[in-house]
Protein backbone atom coordinates (compact mmCIF):
# COMPACT_ATOMS: atom_id res chain seq x y z
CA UNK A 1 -16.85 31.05 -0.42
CA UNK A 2 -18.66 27.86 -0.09
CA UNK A 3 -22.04 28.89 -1.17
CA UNK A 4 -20.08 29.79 -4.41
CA UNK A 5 -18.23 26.31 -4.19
CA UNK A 6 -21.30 24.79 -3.99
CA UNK A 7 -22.60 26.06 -7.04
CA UNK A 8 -19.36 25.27 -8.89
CA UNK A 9 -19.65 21.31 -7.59
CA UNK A 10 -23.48 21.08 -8.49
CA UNK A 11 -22.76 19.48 -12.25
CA UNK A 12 -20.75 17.06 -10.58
CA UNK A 13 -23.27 15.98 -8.04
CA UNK A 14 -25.57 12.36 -9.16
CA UNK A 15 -28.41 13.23 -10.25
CA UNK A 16 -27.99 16.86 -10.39
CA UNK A 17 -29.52 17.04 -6.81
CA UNK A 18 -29.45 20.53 -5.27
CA UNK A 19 -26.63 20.56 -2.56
CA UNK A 20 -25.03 23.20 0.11
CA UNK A 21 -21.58 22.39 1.85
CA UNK A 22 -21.64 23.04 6.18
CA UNK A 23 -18.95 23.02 7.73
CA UNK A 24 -18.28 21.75 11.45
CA UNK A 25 -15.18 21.30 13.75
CA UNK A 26 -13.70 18.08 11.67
CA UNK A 27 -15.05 18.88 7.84
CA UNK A 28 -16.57 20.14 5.52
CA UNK A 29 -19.96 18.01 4.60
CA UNK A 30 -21.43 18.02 1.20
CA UNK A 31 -25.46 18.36 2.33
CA UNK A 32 -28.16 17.42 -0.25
CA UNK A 33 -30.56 20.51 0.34
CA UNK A 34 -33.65 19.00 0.65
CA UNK A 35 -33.25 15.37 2.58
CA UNK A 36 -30.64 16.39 4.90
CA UNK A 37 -28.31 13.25 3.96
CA UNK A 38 -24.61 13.86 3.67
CA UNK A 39 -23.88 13.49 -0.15
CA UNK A 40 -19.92 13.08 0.74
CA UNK A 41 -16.68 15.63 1.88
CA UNK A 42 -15.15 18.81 0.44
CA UNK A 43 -11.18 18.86 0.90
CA UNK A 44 -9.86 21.98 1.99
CA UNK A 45 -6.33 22.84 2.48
CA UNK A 46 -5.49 26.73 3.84
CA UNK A 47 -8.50 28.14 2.10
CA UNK A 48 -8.23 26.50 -1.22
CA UNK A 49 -10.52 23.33 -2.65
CA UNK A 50 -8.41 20.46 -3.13
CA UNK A 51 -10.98 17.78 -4.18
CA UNK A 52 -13.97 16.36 -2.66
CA UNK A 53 -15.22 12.53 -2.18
CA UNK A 54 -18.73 11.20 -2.34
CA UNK A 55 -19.94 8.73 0.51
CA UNK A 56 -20.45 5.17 -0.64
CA UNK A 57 -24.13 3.79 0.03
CA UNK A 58 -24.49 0.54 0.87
CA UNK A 59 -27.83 -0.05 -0.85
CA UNK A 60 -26.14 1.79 -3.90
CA UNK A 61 -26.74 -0.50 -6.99
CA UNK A 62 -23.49 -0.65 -9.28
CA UNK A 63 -23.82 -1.68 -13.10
CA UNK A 64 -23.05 -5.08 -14.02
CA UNK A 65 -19.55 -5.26 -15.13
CA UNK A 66 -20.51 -6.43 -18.36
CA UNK A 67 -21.92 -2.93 -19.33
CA UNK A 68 -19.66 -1.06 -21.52
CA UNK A 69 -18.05 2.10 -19.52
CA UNK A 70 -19.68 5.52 -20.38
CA UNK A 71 -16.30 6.99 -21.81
CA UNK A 72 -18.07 9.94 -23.21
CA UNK A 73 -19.82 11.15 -20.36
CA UNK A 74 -16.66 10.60 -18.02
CA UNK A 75 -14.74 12.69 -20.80
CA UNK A 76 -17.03 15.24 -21.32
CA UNK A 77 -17.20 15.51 -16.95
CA UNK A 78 -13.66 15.87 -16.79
CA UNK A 79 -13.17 18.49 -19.48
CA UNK A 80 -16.10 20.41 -17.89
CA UNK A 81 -14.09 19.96 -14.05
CA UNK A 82 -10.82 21.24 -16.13
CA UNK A 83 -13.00 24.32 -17.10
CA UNK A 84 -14.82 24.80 -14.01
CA UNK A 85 -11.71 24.57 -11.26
CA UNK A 86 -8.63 25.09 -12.98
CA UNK A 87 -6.92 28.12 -13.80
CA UNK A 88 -3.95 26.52 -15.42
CA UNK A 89 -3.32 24.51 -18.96
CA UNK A 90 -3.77 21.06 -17.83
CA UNK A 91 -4.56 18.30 -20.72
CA UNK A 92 -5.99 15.02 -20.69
CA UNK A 93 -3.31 12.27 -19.75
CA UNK A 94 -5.53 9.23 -19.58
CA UNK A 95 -8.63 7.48 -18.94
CA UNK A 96 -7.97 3.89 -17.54
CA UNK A 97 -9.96 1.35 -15.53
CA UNK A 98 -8.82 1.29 -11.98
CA UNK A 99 -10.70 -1.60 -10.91
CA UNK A 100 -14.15 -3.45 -11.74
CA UNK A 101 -16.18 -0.27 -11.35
CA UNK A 102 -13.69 2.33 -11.04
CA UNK A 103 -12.62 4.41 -13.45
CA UNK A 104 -9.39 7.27 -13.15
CA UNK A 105 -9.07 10.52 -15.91
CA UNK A 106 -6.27 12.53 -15.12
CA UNK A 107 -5.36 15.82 -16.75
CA UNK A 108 -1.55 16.78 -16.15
CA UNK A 109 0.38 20.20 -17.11
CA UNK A 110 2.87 20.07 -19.69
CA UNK A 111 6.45 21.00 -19.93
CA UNK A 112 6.04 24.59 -21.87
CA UNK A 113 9.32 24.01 -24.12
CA UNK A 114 9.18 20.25 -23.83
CA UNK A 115 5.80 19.22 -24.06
CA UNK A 116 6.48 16.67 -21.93
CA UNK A 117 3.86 15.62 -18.90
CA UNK A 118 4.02 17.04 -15.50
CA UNK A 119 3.22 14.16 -13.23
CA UNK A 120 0.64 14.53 -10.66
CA UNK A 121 -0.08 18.51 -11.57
CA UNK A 122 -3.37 18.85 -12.93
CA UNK A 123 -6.48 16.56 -11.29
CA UNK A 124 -7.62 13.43 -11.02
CA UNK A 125 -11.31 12.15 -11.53
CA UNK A 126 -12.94 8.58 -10.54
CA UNK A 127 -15.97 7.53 -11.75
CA UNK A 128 -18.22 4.67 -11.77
CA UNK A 129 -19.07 2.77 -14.93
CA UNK A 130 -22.06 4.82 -15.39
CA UNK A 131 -19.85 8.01 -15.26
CA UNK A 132 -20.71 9.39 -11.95
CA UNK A 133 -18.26 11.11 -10.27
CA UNK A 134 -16.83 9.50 -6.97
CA UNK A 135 -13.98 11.36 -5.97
CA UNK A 136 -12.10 14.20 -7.11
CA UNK A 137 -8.16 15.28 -6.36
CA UNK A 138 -6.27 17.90 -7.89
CA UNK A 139 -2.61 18.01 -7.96
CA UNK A 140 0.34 20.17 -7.37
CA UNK A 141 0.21 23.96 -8.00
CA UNK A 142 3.95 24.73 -7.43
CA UNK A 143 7.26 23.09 -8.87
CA UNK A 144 10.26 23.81 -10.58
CA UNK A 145 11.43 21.93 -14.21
CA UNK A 146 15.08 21.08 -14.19
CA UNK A 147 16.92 21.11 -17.84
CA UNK A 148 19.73 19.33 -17.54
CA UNK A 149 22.34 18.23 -20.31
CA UNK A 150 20.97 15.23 -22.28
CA UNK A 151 24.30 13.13 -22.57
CA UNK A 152 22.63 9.87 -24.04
CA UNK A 153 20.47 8.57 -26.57
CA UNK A 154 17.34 6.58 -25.83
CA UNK A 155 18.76 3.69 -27.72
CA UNK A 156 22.07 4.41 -25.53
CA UNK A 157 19.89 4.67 -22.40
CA UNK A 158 18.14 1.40 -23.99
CA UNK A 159 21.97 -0.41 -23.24
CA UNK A 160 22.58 1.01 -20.16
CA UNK A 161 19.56 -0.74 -18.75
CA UNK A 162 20.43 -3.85 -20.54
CA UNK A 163 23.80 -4.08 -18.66
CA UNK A 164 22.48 -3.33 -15.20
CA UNK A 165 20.59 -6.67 -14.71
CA UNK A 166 17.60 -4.90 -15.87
CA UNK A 167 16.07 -9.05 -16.58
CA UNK A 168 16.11 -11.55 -13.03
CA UNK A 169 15.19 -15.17 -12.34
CA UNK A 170 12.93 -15.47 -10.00
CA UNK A 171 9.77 -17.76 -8.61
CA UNK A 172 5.59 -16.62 -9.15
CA UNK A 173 3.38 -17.79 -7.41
CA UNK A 174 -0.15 -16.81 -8.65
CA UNK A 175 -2.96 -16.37 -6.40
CA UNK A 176 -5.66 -18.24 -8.52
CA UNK A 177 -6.71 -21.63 -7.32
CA UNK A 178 -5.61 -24.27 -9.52
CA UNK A 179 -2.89 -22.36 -11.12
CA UNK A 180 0.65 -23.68 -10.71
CA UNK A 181 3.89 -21.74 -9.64
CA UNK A 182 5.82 -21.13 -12.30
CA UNK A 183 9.99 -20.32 -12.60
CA UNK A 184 10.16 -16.94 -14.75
CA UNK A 185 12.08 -13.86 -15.82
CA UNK A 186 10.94 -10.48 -15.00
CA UNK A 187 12.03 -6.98 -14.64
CA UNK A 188 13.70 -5.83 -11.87
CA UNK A 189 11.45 -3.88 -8.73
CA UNK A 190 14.07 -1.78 -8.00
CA UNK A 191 15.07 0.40 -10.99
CA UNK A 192 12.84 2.92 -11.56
CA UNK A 193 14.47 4.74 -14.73
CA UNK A 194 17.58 5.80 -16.60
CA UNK A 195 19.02 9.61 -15.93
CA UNK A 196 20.07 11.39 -19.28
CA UNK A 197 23.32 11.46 -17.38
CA UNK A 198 23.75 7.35 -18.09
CA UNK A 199 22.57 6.49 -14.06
CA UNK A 200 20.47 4.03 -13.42
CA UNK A 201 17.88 4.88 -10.60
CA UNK A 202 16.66 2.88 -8.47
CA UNK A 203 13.84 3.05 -5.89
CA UNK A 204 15.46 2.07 -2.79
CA UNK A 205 18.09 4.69 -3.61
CA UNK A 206 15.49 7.24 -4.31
CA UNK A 207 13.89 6.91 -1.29
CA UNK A 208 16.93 6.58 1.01
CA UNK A 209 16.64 3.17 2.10
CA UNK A 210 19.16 1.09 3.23
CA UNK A 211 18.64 -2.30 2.00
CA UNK A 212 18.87 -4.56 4.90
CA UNK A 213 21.03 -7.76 4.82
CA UNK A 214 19.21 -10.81 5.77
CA UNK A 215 20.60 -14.06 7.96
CA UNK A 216 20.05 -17.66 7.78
CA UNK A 217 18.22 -19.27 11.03
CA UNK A 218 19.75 -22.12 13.05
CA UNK A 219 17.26 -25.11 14.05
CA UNK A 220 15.18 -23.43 16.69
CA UNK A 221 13.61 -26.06 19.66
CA UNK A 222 11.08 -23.69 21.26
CA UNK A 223 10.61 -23.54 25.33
CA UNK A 224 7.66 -22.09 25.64
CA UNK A 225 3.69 -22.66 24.01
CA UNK A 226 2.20 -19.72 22.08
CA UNK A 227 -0.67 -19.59 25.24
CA UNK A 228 2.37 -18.88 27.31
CA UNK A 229 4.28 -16.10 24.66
CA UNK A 230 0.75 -14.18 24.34
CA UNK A 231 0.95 -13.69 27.99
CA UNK A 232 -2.18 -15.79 28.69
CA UNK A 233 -2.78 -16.75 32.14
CA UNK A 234 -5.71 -19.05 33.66
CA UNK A 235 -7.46 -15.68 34.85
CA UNK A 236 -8.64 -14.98 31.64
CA UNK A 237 -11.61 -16.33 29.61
CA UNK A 238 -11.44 -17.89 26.63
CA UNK A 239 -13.84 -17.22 23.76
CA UNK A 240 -14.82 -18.05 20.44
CA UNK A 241 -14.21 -14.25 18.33
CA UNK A 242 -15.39 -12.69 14.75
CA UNK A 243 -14.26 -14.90 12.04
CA UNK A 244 -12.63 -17.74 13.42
CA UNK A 245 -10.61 -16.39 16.01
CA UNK A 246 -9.99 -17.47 19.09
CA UNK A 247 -10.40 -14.34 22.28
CA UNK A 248 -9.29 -14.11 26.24
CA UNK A 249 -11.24 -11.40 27.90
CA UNK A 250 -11.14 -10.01 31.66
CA UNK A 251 -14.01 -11.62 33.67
CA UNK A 252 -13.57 -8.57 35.82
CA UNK A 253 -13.90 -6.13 33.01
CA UNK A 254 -16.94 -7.41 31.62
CA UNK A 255 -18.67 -8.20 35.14
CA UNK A 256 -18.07 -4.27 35.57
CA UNK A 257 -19.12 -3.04 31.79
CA UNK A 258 -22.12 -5.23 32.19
CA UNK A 259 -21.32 -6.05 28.52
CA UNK A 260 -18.13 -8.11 26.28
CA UNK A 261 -15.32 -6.52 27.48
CA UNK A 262 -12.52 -6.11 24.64
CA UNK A 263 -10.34 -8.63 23.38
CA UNK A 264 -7.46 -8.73 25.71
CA UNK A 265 -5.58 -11.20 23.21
CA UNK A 266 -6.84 -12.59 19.70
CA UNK A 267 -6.04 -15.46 17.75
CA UNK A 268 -6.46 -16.65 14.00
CA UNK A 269 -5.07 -19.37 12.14
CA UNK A 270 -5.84 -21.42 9.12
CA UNK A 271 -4.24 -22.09 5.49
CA UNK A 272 -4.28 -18.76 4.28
CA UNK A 273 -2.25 -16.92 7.99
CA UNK A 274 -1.91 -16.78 11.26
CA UNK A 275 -2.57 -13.40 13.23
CA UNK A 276 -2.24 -13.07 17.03
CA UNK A 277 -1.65 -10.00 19.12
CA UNK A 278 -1.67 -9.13 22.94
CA UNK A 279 -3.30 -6.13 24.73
CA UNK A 280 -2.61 -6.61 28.20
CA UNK A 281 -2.03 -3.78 30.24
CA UNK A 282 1.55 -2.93 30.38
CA UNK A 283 3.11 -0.31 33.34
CA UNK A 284 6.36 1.14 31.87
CA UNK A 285 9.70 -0.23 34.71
CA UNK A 286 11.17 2.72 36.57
CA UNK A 287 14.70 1.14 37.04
CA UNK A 288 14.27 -2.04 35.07
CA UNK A 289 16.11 -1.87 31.55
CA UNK A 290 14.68 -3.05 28.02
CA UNK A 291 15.70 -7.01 27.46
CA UNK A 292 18.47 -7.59 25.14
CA UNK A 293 18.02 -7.62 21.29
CA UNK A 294 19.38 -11.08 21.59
CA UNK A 295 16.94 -12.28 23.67
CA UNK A 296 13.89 -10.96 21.85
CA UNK A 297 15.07 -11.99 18.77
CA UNK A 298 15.17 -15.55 20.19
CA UNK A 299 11.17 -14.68 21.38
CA UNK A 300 10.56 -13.41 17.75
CA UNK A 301 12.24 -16.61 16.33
CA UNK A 302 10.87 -19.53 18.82
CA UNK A 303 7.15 -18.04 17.98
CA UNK A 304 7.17 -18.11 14.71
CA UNK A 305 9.17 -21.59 14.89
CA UNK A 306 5.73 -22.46 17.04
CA UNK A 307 3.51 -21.18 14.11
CA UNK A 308 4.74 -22.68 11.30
CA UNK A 309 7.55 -25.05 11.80
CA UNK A 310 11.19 -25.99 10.52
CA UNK A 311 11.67 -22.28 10.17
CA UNK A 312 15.15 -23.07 9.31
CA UNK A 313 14.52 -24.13 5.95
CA UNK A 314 11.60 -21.98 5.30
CA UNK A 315 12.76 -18.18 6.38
CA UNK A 316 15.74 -15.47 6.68
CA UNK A 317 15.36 -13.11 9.35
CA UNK A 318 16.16 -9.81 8.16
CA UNK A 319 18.80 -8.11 9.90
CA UNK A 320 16.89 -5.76 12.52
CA UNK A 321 16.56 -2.10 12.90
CA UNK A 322 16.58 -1.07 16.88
CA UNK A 323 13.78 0.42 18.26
CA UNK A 324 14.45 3.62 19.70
CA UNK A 325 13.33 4.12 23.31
CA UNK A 326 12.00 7.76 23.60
CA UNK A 327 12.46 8.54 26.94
CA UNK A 328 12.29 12.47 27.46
CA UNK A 329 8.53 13.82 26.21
CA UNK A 330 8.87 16.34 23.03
CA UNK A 331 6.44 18.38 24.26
CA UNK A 332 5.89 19.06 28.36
CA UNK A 333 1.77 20.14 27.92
CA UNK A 334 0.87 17.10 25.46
CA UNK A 335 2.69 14.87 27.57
CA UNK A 336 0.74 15.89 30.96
CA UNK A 337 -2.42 15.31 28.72
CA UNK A 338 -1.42 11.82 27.79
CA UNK A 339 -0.58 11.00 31.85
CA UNK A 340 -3.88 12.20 32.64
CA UNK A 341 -5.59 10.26 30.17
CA UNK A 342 -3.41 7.06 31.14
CA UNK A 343 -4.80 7.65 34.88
CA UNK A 344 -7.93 7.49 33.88
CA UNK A 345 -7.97 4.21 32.12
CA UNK A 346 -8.45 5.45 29.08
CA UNK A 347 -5.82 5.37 26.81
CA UNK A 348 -3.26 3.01 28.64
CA UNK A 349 0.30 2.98 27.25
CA UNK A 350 1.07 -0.12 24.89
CA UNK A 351 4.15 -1.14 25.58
CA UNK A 352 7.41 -0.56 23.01
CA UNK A 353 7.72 -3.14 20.62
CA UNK A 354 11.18 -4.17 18.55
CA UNK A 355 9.59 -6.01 14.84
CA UNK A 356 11.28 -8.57 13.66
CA UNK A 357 10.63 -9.18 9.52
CA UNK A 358 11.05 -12.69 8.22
CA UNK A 359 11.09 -13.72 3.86
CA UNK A 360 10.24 -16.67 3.08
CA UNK A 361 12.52 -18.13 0.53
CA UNK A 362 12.38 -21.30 -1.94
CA UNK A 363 16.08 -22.79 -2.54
CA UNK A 364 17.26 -19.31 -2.49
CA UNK A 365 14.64 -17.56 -4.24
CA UNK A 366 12.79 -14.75 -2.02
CA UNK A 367 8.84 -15.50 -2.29
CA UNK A 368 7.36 -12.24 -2.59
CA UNK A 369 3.91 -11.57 -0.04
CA UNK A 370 4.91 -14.06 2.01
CA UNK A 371 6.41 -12.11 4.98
CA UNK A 372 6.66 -12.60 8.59
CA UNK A 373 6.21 -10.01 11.34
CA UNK A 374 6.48 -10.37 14.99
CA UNK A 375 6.65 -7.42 17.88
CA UNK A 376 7.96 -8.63 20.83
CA UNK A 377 7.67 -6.60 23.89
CA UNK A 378 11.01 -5.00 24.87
CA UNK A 379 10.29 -4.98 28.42
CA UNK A 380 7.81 -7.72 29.15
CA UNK A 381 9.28 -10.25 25.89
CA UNK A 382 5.68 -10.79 25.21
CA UNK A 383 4.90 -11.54 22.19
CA UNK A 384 2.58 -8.26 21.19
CA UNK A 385 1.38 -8.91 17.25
CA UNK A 386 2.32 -11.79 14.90
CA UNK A 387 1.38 -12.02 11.40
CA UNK A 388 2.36 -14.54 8.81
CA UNK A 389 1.01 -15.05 5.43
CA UNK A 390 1.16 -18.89 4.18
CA UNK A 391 1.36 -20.78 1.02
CA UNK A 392 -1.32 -23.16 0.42
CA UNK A 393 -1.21 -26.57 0.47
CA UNK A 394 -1.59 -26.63 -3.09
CA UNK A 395 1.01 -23.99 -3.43
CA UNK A 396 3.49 -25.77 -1.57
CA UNK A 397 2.50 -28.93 -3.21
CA UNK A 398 3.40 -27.49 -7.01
CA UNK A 399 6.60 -25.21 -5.41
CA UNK A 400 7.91 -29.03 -4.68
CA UNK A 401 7.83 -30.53 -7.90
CA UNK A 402 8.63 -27.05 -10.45
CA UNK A 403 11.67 -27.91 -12.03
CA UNK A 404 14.15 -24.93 -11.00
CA UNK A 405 16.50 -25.20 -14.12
CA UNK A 406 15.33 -23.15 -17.21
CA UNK A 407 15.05 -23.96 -20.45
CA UNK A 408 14.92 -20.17 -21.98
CA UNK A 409 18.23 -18.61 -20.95
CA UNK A 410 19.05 -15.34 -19.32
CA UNK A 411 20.15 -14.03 -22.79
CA UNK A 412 17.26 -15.35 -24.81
CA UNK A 413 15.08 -13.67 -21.94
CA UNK A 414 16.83 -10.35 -22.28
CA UNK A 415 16.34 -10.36 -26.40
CA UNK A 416 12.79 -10.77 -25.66
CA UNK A 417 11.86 -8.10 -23.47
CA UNK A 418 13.98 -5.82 -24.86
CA UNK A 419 12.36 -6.50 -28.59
CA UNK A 420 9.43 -4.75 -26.89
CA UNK A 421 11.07 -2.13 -25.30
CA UNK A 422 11.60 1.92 -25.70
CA UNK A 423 13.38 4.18 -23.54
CA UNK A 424 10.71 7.08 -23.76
CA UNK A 425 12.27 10.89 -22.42
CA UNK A 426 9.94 12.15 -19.86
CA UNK A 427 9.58 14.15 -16.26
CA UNK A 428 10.34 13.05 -13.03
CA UNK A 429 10.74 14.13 -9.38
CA UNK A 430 14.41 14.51 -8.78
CA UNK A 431 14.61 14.23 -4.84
CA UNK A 432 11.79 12.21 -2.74
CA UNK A 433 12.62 14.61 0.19
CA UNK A 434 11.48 17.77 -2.68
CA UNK A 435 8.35 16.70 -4.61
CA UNK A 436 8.11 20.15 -6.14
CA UNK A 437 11.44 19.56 -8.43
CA UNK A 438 11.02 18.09 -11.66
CA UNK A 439 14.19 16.34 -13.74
CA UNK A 440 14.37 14.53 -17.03
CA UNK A 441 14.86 10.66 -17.10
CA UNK A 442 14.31 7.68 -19.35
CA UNK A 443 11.45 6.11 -18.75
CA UNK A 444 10.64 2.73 -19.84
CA UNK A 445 7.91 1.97 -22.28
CA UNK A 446 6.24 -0.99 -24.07
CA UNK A 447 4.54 1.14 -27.11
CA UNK A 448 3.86 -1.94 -29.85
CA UNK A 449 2.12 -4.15 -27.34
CA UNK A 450 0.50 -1.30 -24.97
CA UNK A 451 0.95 -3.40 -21.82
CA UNK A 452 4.55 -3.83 -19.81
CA UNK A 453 5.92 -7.34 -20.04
CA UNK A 454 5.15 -8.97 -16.71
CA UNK A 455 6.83 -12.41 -16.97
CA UNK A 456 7.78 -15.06 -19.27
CA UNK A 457 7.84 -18.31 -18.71
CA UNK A 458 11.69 -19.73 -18.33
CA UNK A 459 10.68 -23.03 -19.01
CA UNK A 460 8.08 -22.59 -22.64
CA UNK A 461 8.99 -18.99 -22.81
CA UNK A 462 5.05 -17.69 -22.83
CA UNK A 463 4.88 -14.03 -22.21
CA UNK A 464 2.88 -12.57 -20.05
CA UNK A 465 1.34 -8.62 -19.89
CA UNK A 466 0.77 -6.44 -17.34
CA UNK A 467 -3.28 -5.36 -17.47
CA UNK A 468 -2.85 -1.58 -17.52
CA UNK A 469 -6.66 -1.38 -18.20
CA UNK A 470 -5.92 1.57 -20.24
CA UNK A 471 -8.88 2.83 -22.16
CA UNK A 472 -7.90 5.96 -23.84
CA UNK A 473 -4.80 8.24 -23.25
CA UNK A 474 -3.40 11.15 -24.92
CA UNK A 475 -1.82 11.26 -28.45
């Protein structure tokens, strides 16, 4: 079987170079015959080829991004992959630039009394600007199509998302330097599509999620110094780490390793975050019971108040889920392996951890990337990881002085964007639990200008596009 895979992957190897696949405990290793090197990884799932990847060289040269992308050579590749591994009509879906020297083709099946695409059936290629083939996936063999009554237009479904506050208000902040945060309209993350039964459907739905509720914070006058929440005590040495972080190490450890011993505890902060975590040994209480939520929420929140400062009028705490303690072992033999292991010194147990997730918000509005995360130890109240992500100064300069009243209205927004819009039929997963069942849906679709709206401006009303990087797609 692989010899014959081998030959069947050989037009898609660089440079044509003669290749033989060997297989050990872990993988299966593409092998360039006559140097030895391994050219990259076949994927194989009971029995059957599922894709392969090619290993990325360092000292690989990539073609300057101002070189146009060989389209025919990637096309031509993919229609001869379509030919050479698939036993099923697949067509070509799209070529589109993934990023600066990545490019995707996918081929998908197509609904045989529709004609409507199959999403991820088929395969997917990525290639580099020159065409070369980097990674290959193919998609599901097995599903079911759903027809079920159409009981609404597209210019009916077209409404319905109209009325169901399709068009929000909200704050950007970009991430290039010198550009200001602006107040704009966009399209709402949660609805995914329109059902041909009239339903809007939403993502957080789709996926089961309940979406948590989030509370205000009372002034918090922290007790404690962050030194003192990490856990760190005056027998451990104090280092300068790997970019800019500050370390504590065992002198013991490393006096026995003869060597740096491992970061016990790690700490980074500057204007773009602040990162700490502790990894001191922790010996699971026979009798004693976890701490109270209330009382590691008060850790969580007296950290973080430690961090950045006046919490209170920069974060909501969102309303926690408990972490369950598992206290009985699932299974008796893997469980005796891990205690061995533990007894050993190899693999010590890191203590449970309840997270606590904190938005940061702007006179109400939610600023998206800028969470807060903080594990606090349920039995020790240690403070185990903390991670927040900051504005700049500059950000937090031009958040302070944009004007928060609009000059475009909601209903002038909503005219806009939906100018643009159509509500295109097409196939989609019914259930996230059951990937293999297909259902109809209204999907929506920005055909005149090719690229989704992204934003527009609520105080000039400038549109912005999404950058689909779409090259070619399917008629």
């Amino acid at each position: 079987m692989m010899n014959n895979l081998a030959e069947k992957l050989q037009p898609f190897i660089e440079g044509n170079t003669l290749i033989k696949i060997v297989e050990d405990e872990l993988s299966h290793n593409i092998v360039e015959v006559e140097s030895g090197e391994v050219y990259g990884f076949v994927y194989i799932e009971e029995g059957e080829f599922c894709g392969f990847q090619k290993m990325e060289s360092e000292e690989e040269e990539q073609t300057p991004f101002d070189t146009s992308p060989n389209v025919r050579k990637m096309m031509e590749t993919a229609k001869l992959f379509a030919d050479s591994f698939i036993d099923r009509d697949v067509h070509f879906s799209m070529l589109n630039e993934w990023s600066d020297n990545s490019f995707m083709v996918t081929y998908e099946e197509r609904d045989p009394m529709m004609g409507l695409q199959i999403p991820h059936t088929g395969f997917t290629l990525f290639f580099t600007r020159d065409g070369i083939v980097t990674s290959a996936n193919l998609g599901k063999t097995e599903f079911q199509l759903e027809y079920p009554e159409i009981t609404l237009s597209s210019e009916e479904a077209k409404q319905v998302l109209k009325e169901s506050n399709y068009v929000q208000l909200d704050l950007h902040i970009p991430d290039e330097p010198g550009t200001e945060p602006e107040l704009i309209y966009r399209s709402s993350h949660d609805i995914m599509s329109v059902g041909v039964d009239g339903r809007v459907e939403r993502v957080t739905e789709f996926i089961g999620a309940e979406e948590l509720s989030a509370e205000k914070i009372s002034c918090v006058r922290p007790a404690s110094t962050i030194e003192e929440m990490l856990g760190i005590s005056e027998d451990l040495k104090k280092r300068a780490g790997d970019e800019d972080s500050v370390i504590w190490i065992d002198p013991a450890a490393e006096a026995e390793e003869d060597e740096e011993a491992e970061p016990l505890i790690s700490l980074v902060s500057n204007d773009t975050g602040h990162f700490s975590y502790s990894n001191l040994l922790f010996k699971r209480p026979e009798d004693s019971p976890p701490l109270a939520m209330e009382i590691l929420k008060e850790k969580a929140l007296e950290v973080l108040e430690l961090v950045e400062g006046k919490i209170h009028e920069k974060f909501v705490l969102e309303v926690p889920t408990i972490t369950e303690l598992n206290e009985e072992p699932e299974d008796i033999d893997e469980e005796v392996d891990v205690i061995e292991e533990e007894e050993e010194g190899l693999y010590p147990e890191p203590e449970p951890t309840q997270m606590f997730t904190f938005y940061r918000e702007h006179h109400g509005y939610r600023l998206e990337g800028l969470e807060a995360h903080v594990h606090v130890g349920v039995y020790t109240g240690l403070i185990r990881e903390c991670s927040v992500t900051r504005l700049s100064p500059e950000q937090t300069a031009g958040l302070e002085k944009l004007n928060l009243e609009p000059a475009i209205t909601l209903q002038e927004a909503e005219e806009r964007v939906f100018r643009d819009i159509s509500m295109n039929l097409a196939r989609c997963v019914k259930n996230f639990d059951d990937e293999k069942l297909y259902t109809l849906c209204y999907m929506v679709d920005f055909p005149e200008t090719g690229g989704h709206i992204e934003k527009i401006n609520a105080h000039t009303g400038a549109v912005s596009y999404v950058e689909t990087g779409i090259l070619k797609e399917s008629d």
